[in-house]
Protein backbone atom coordinates (compact mmCIF):
# COMPACT_ATOMS: atom_id res chain seq x y z
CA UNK A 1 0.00 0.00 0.00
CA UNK A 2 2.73 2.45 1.06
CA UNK A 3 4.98 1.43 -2.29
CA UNK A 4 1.25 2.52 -4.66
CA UNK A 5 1.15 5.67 -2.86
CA UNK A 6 4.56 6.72 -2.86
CA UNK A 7 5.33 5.39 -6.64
CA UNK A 8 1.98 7.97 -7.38
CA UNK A 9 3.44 10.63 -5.94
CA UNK A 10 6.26 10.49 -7.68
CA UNK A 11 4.92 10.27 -11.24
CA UNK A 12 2.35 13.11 -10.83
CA UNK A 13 5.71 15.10 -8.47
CA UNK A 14 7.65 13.99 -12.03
CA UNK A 15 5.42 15.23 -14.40
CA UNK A 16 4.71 18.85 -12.79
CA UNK A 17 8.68 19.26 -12.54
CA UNK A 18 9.54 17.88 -15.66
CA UNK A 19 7.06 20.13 -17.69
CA UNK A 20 8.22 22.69 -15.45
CA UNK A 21 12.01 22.37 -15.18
CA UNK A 22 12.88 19.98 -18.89
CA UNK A 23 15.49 22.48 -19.94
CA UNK A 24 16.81 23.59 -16.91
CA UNK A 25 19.96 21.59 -15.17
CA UNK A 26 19.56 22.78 -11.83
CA UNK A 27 17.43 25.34 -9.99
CA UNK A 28 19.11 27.77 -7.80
CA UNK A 29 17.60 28.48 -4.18
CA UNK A 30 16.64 32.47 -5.32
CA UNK A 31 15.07 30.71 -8.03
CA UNK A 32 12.90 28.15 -5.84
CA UNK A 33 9.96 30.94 -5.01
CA UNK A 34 9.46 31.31 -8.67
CA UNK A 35 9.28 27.73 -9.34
CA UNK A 36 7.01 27.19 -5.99
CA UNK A 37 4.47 29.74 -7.23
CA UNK A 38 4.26 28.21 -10.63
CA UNK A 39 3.79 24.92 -8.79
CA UNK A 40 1.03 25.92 -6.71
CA UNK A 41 -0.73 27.62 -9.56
CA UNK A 42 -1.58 23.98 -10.85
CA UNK A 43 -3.05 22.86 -7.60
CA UNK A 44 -4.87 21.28 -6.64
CA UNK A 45 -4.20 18.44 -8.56
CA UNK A 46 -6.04 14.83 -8.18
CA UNK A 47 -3.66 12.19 -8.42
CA UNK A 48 -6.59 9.35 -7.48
CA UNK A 49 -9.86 9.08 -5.51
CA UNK A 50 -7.83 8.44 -1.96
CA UNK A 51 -5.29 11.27 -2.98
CA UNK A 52 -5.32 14.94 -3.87
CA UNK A 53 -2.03 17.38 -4.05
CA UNK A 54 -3.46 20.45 -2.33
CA UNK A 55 -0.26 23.17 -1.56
CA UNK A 56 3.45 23.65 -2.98
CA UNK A 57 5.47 26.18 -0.17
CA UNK A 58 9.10 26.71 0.78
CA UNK A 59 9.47 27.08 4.94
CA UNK A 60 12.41 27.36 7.09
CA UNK A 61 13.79 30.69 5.19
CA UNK A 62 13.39 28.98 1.75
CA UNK A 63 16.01 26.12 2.93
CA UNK A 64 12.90 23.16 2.61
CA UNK A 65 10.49 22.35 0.20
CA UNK A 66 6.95 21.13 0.94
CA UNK A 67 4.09 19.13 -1.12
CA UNK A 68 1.39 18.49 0.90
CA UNK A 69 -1.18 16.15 0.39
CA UNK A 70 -4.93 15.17 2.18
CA UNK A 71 -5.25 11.62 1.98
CA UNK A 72 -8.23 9.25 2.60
CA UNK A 73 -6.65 6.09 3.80
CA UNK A 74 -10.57 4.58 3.81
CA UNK A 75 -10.80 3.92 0.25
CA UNK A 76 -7.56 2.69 -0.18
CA UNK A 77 -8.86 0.60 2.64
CA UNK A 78 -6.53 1.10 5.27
CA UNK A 79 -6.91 3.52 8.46
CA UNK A 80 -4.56 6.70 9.06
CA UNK A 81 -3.08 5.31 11.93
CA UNK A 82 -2.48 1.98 9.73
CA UNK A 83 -0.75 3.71 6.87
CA UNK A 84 1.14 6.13 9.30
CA UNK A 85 2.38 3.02 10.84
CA UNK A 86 3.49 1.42 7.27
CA UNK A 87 5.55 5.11 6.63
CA UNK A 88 7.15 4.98 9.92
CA UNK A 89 8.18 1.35 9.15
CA UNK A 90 9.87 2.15 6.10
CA UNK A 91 13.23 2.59 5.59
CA UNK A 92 14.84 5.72 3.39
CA UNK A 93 16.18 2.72 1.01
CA UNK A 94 12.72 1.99 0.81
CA UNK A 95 11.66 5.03 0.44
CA UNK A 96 14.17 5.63 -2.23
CA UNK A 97 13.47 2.27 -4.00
CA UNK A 98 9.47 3.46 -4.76
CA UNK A 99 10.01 6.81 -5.48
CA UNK A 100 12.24 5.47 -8.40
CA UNK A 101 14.92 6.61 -10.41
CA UNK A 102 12.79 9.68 -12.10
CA UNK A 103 12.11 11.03 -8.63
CA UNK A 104 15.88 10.88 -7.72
CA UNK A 105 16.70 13.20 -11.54
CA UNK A 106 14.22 15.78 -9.40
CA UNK A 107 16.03 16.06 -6.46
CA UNK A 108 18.98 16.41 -8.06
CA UNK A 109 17.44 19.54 -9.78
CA UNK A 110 16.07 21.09 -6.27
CA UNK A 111 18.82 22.47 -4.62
CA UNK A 112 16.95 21.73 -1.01
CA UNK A 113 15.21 18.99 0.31
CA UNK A 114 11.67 17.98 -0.19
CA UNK A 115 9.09 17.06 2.19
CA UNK A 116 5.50 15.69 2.00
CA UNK A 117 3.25 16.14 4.05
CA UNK A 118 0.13 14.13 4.32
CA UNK A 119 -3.02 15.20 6.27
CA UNK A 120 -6.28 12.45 6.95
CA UNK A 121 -9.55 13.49 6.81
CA UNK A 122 -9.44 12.67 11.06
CA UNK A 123 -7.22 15.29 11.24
CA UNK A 124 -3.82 13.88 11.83
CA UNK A 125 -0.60 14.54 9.60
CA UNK A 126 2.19 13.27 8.76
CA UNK A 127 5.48 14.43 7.48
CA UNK A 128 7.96 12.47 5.25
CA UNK A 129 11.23 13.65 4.09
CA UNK A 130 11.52 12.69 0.34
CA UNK A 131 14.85 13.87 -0.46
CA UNK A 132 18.58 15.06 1.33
């Protein structure tokens, strides 16, 4: 369950940055509020039924990048407190592993890391740190 959700993230994540960002090597940090404002302009953005990307924002003096998601673990089948279990259980190689090898070409353009932050319909959240 935890490898569909992350390996969707990624592709839709992919697909906004690589429209966004296909000539460009690198961003630079001055350049990050530009590319977070374009970002958010396309949101929200419906990934699946259970999943919706819903805000784009830098935080901690534009050092950190976050995507932030509301998720309803119920029709994946699965409670919040079950799938926040199954993220806290898996490893960064893990993590790395189902975000793929497209995801890792992203951070690699972002000069900071990503985050995602995932909030349940019963009001908890949960953060994840997606990249170094």
């Amino acid at each position: 369950m935890m490898k569909k959700v992350l390996s969707i993230l990624c592709i839709v994540i992919c697909s906004l940055f690589c429209t966004l960002s296909s000539s460009a090597q690198s961003v630079s940090k001055s350049e990050m509020p530009e590319l977070v404002k374009i970002l958010k302009s396309q949101l929200p953005q419906t990934i699946d039924d259970a999943l919706v990307w819903t805000n784009c924002y830098l935080r901690n003096s534009n050092s950190e990048m976050v995507v932030e998601f509301t998720i309803d673990p119920s029709k994946l089948g699965i409670t919040s407190s079950d799938m926040i279990r199954g993220f806290n259980e898996m490893t960064p190689s893990e993590k790395k592993e189902y975000l793929g090898p497209d995801f890792a070409k992203i951070t690699n353009i972002i000069p900071v890391p990503i985050y995602a932050i995932f909030i349940f319909p019963d009001g908890q959240k949960y953060s994840m740190r997606l990249s170094e």
